[in-house]
PDB file of N, CA and C in Angstrom:
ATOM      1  N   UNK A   1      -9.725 -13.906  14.113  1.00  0.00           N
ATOM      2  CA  UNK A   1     -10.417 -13.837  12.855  1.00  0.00           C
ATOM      3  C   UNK A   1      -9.842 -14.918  11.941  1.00  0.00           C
ATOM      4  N   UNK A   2     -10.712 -15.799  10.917  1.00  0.00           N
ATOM      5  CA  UNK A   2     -10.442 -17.276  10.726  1.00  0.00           C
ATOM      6  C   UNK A   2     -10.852 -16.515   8.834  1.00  0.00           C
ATOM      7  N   UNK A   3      -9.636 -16.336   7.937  1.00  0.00           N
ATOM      8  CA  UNK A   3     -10.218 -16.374   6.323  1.00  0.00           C
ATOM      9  C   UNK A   3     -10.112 -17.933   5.884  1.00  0.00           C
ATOM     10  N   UNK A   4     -10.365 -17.811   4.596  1.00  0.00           N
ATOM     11  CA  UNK A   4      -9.930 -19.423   3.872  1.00  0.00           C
ATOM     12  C   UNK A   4      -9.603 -19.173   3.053  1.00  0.00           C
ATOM     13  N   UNK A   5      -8.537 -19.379   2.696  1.00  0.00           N
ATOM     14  CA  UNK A   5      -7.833 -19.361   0.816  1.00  0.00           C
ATOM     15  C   UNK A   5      -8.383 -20.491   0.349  1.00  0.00           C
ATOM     16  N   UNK A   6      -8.709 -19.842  -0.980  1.00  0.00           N
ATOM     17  CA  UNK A   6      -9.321 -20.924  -2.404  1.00  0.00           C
ATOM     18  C   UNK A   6      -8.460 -21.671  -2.692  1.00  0.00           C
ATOM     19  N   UNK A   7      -8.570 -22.888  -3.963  1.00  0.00           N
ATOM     20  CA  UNK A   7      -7.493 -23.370  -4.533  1.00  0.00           C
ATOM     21  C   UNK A   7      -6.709 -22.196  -5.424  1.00  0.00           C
ATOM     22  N   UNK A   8      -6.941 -20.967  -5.915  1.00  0.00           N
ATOM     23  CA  UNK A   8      -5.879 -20.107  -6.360  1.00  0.00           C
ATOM     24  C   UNK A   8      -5.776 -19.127  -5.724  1.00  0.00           C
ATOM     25  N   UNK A   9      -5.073 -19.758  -4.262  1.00  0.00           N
ATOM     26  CA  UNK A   9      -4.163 -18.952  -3.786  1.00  0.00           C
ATOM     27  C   UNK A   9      -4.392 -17.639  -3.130  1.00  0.00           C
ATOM     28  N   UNK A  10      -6.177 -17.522  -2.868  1.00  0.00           N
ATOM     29  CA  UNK A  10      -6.846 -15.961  -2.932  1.00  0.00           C
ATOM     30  C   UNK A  10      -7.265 -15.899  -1.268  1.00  0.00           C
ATOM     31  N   UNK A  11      -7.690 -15.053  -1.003  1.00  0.00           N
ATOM     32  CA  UNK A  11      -7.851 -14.902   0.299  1.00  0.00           C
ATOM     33  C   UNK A  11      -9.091 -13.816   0.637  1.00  0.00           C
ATOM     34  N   UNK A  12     -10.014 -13.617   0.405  1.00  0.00           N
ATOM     35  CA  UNK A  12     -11.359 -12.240   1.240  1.00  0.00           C
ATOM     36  C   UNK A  12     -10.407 -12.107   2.826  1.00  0.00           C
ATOM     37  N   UNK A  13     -10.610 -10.961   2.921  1.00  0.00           N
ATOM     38  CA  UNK A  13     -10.580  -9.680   4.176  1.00  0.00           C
ATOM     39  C   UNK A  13     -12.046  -9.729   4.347  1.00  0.00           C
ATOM     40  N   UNK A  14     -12.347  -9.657   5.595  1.00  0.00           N
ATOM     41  CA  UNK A  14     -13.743  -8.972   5.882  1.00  0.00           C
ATOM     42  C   UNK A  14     -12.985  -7.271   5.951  1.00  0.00           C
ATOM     43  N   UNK A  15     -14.492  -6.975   5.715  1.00  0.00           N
ATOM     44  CA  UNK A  15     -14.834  -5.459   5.583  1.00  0.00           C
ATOM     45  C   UNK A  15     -14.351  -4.815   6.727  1.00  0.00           C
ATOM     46  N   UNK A  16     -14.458  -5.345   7.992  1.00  0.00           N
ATOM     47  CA  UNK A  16     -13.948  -4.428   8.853  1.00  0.00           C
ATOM     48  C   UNK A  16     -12.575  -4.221   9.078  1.00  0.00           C
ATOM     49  N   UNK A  17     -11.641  -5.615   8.386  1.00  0.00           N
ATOM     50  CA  UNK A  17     -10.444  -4.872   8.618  1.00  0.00           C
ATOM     51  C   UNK A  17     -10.189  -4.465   7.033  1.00  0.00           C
ATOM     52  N   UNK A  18     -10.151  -4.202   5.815  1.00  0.00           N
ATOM     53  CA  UNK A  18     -10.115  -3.183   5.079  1.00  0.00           C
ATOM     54  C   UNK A  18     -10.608  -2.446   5.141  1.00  0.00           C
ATOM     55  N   UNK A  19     -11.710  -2.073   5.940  1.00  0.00           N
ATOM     56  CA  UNK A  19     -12.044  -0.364   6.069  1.00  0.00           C
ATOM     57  C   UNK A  19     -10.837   0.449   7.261  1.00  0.00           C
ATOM     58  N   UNK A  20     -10.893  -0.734   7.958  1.00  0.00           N
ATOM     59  CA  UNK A  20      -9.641  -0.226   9.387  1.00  0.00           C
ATOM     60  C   UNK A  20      -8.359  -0.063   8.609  1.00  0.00           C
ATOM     61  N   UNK A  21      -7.794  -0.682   7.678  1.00  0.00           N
ATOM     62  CA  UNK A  21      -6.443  -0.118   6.927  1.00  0.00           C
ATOM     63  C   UNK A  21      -6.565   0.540   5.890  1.00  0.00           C
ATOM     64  N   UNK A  22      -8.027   1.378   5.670  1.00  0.00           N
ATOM     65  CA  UNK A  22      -8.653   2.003   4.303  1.00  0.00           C
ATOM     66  C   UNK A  22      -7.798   1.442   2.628  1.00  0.00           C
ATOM     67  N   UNK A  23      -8.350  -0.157   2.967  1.00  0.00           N
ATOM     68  CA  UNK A  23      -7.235  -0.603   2.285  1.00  0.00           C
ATOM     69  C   UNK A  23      -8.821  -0.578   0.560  1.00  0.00           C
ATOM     70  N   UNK A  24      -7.685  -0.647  -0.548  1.00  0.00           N
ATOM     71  CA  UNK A  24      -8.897  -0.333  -1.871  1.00  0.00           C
ATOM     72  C   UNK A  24      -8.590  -1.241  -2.942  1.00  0.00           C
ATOM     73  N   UNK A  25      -9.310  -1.918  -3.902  1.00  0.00           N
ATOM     74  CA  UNK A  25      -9.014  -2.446  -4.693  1.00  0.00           C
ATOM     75  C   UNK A  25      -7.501  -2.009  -5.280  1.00  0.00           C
ATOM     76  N   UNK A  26      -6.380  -2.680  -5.841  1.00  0.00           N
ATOM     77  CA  UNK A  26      -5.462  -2.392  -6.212  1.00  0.00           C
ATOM     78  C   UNK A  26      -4.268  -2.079  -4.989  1.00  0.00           C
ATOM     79  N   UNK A  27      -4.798  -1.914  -4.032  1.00  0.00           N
ATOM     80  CA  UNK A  27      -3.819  -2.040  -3.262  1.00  0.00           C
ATOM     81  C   UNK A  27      -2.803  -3.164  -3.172  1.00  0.00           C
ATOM     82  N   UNK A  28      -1.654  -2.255  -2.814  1.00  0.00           N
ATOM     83  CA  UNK A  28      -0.511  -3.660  -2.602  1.00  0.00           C
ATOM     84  C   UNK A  28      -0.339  -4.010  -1.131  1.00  0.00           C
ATOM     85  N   UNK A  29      -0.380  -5.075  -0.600  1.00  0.00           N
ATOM     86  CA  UNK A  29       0.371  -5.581   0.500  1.00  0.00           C
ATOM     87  C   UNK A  29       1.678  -6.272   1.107  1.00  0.00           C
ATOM     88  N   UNK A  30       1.929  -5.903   2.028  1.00  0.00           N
ATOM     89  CA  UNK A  30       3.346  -6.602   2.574  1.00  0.00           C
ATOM     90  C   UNK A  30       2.730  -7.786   2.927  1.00  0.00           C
ATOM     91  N   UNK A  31       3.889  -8.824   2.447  1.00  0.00           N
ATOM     92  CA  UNK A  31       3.665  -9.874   3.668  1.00  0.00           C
ATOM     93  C   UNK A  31       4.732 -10.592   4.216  1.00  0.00           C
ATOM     94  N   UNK A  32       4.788 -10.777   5.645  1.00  0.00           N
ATOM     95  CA  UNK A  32       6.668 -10.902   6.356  1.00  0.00           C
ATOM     96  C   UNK A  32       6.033 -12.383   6.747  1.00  0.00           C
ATOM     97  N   UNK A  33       6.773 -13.312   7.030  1.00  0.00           N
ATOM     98  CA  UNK A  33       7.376 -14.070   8.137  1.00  0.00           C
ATOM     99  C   UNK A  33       7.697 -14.030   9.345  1.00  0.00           C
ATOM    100  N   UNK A  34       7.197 -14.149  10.289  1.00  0.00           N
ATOM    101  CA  UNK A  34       7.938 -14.245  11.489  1.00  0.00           C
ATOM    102  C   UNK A  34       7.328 -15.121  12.263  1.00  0.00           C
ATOM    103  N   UNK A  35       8.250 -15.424  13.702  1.00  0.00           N
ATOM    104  CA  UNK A  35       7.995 -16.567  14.382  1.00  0.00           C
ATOM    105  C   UNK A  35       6.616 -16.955  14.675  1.00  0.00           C
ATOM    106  N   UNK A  36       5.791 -15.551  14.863  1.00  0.00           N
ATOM    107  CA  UNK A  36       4.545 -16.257  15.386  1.00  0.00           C
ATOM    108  C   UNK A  36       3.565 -16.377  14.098  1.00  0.00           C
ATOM    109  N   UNK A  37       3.477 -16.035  12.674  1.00  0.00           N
ATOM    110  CA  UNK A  37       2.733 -16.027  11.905  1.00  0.00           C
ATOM    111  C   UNK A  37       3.187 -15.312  10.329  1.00  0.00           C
ATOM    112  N   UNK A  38       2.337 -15.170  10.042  1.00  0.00           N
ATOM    113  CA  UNK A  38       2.470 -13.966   8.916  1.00  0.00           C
ATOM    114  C   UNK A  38       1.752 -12.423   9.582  1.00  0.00           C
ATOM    115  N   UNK A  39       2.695 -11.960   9.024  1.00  0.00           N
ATOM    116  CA  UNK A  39       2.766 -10.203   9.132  1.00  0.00           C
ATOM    117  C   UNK A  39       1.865  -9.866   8.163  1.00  0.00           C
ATOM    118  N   UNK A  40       0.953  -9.023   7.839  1.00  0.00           N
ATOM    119  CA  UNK A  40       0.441  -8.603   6.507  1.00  0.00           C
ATOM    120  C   UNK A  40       0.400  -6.603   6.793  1.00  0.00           C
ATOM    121  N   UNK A  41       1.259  -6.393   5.899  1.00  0.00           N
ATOM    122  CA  UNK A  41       0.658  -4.896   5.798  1.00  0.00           C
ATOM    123  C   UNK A  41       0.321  -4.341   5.150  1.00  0.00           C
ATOM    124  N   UNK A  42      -0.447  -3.380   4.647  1.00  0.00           N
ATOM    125  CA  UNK A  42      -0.432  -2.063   3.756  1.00  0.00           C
ATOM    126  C   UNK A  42       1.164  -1.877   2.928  1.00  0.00           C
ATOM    127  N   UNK A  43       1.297  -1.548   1.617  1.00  0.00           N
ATOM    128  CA  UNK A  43       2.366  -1.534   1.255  1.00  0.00           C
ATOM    129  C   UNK A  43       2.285   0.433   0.898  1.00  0.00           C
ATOM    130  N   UNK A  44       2.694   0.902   1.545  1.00  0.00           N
ATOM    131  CA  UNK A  44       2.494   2.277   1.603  1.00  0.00           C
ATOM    132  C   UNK A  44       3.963   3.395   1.220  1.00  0.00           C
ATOM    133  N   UNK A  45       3.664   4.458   0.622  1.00  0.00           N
ATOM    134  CA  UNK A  45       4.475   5.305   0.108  1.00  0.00           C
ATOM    135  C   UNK A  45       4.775   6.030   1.971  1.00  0.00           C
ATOM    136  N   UNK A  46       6.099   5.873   2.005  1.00  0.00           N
ATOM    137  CA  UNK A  46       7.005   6.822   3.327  1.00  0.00           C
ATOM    138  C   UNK A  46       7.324   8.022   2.985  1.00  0.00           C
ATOM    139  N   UNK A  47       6.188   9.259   3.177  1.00  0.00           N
ATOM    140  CA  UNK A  47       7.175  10.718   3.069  1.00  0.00           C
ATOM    141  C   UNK A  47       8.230  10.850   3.645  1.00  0.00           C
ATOM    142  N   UNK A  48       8.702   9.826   5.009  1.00  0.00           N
ATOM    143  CA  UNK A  48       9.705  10.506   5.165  1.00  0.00           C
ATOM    144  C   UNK A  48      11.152  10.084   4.392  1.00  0.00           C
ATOM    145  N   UNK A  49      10.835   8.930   3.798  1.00  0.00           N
ATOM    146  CA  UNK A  49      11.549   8.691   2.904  1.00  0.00           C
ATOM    147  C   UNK A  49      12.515  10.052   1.940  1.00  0.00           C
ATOM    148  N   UNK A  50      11.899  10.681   2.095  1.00  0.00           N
ATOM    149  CA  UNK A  50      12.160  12.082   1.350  1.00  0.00           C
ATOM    150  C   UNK A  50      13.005  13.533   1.789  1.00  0.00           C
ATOM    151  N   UNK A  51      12.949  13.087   3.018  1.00  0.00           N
ATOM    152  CA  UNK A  51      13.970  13.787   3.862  1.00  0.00           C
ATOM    153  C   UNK A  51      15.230  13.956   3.648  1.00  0.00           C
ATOM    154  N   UNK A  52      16.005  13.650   3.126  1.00  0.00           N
ATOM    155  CA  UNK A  52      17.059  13.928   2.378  1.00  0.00           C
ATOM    156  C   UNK A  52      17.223  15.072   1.223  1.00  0.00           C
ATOM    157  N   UNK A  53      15.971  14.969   0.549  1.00  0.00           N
ATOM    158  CA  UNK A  53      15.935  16.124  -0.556  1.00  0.00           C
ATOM    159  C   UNK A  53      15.311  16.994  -0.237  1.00  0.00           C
ATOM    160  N   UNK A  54      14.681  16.941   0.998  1.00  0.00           N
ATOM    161  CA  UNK A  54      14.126  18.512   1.947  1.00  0.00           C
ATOM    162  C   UNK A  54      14.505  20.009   1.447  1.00  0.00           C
ATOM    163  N   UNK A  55      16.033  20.118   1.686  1.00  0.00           N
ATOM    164  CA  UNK A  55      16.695  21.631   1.015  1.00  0.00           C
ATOM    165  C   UNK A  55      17.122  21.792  -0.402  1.00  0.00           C
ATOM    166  N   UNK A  56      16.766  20.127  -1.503  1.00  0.00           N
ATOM    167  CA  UNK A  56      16.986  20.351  -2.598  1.00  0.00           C
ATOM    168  C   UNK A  56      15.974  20.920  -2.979  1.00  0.00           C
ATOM    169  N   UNK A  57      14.777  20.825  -2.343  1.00  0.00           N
ATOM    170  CA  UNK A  57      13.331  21.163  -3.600  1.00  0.00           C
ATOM    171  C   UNK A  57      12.826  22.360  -3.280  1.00  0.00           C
ATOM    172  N   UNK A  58      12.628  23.522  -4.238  1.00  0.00           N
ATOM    173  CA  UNK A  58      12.210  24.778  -3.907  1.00  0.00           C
ATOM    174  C   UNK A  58      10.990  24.696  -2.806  1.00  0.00           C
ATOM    175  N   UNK A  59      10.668  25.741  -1.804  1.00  0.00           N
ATOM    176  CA  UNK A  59       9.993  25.907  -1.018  1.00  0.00           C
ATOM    177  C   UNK A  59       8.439  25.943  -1.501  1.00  0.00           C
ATOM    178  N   UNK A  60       8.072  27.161  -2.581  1.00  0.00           N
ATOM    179  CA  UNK A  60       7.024  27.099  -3.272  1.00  0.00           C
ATOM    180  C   UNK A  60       6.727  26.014  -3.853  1.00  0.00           C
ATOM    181  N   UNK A  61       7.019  24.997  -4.431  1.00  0.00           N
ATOM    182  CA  UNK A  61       6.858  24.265  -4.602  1.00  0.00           C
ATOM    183  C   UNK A  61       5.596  23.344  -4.222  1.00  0.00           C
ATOM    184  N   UNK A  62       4.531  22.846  -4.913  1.00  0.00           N
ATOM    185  CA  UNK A  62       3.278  22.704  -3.724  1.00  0.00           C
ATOM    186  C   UNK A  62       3.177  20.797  -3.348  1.00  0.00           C
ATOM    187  N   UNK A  63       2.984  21.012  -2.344  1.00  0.00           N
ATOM    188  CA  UNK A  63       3.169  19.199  -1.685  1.00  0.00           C
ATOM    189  C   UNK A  63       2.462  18.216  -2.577  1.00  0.00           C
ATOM    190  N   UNK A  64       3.082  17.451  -2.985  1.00  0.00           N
ATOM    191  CA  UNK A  64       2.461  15.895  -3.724  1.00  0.00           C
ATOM    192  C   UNK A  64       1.378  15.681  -2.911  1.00  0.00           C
ATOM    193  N   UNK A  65       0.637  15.292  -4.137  1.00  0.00           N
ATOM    194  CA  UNK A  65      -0.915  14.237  -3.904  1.00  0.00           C
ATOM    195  C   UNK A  65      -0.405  12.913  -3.227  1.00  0.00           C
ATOM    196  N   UNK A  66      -0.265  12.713  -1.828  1.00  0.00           N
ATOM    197  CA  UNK A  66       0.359  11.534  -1.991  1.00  0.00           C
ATOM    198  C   UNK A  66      -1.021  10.258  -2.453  1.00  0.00           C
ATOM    199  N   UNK A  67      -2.186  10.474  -2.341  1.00  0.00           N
ATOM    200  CA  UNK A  67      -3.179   9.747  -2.527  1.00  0.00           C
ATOM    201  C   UNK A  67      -3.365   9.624  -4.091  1.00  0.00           C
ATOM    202  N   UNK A  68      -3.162  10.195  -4.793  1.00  0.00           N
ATOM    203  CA  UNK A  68      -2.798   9.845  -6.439  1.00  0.00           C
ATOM    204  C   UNK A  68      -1.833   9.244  -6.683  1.00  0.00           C
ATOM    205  N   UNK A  69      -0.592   9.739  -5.725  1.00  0.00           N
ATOM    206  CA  UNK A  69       0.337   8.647  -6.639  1.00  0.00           C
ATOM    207  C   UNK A  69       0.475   7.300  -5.571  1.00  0.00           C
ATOM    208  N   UNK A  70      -0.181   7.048  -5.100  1.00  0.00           N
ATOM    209  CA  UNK A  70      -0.631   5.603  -4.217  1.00  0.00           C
ATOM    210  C   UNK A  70      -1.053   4.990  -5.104  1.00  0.00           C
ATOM    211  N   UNK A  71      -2.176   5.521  -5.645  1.00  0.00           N
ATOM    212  CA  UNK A  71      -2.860   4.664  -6.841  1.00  0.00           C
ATOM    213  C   UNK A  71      -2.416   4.577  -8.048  1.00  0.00           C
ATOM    214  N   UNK A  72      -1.446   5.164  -8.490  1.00  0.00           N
ATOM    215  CA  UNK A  72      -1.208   5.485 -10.131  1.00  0.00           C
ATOM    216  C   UNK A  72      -0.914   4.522 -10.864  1.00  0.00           C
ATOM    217  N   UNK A  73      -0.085   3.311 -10.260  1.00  0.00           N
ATOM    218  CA  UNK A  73       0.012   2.140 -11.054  1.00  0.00           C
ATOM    219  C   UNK A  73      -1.003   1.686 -10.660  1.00  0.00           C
ATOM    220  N   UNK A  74      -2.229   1.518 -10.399  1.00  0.00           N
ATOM    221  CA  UNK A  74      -3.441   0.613 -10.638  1.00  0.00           C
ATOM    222  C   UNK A  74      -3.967   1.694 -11.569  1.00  0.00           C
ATOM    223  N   UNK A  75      -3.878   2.903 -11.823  1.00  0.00           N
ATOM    224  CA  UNK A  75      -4.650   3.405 -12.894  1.00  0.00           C
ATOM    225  C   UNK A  75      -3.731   3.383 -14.337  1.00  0.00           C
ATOM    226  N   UNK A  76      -2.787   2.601 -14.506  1.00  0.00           N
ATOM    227  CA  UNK A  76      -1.700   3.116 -15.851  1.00  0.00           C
ATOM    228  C   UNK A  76      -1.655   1.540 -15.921  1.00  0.00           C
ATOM    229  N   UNK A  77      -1.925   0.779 -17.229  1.00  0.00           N
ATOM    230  CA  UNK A  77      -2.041  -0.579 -17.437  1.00  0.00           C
ATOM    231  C   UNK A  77      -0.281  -0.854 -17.843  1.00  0.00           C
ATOM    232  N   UNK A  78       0.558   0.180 -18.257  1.00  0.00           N
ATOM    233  CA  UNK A  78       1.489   0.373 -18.806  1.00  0.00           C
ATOM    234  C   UNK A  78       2.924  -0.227 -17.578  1.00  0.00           C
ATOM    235  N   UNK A  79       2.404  -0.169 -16.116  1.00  0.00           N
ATOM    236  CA  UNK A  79       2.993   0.077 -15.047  1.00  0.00           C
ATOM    237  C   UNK A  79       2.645  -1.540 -14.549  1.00  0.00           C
ATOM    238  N   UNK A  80       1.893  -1.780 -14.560  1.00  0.00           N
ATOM    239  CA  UNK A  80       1.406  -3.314 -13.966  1.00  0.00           C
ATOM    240  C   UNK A  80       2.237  -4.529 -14.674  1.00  0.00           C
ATOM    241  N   UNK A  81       1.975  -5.631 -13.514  1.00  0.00           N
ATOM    242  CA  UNK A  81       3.394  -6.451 -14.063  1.00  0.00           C
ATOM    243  C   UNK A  81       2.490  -7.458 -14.785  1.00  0.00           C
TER     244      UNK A  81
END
């Protein structure tokens, strides 16, 4: 698959691979280096990141939206750089 960056620096995805990484306006992406190219990923929140505070947080407690707070700095102008 062949994109073209503009003179500022921009780049279009076709549709089929942002629907394949259900990727959405405001999304953030990774992007690595390595020998054979650029890496590009989804820049995504890790629950398991959270594993550590497993037996700190009461049980009742009811599970995070993780799909709200994915988006929350594209919805809070306050948060954006």
């Amino acid at each position: 698959m062949i994109v073209k960056m503009t003179s500022k620096r921009q780049v279009t995805f076709p549709r089929e691979v942002t629907d394949k990484l259900s990727l959405k306006k405001g999304d953030v992406l990774h992007l690595s280096a390595t020998p054979d190219g650029i890496l590009i990923r989804p820049h995504r929140f890790d629950p398991e990141k959270l594993a550590p505070l497993r037996d700190k947080i009461n049980r009742d407690t009811p599970a995070p939206d993780f799909e709200t707070i994915r988006h929350a700095s594209s919805n809070d102008p306050s948060l954006r750089h």
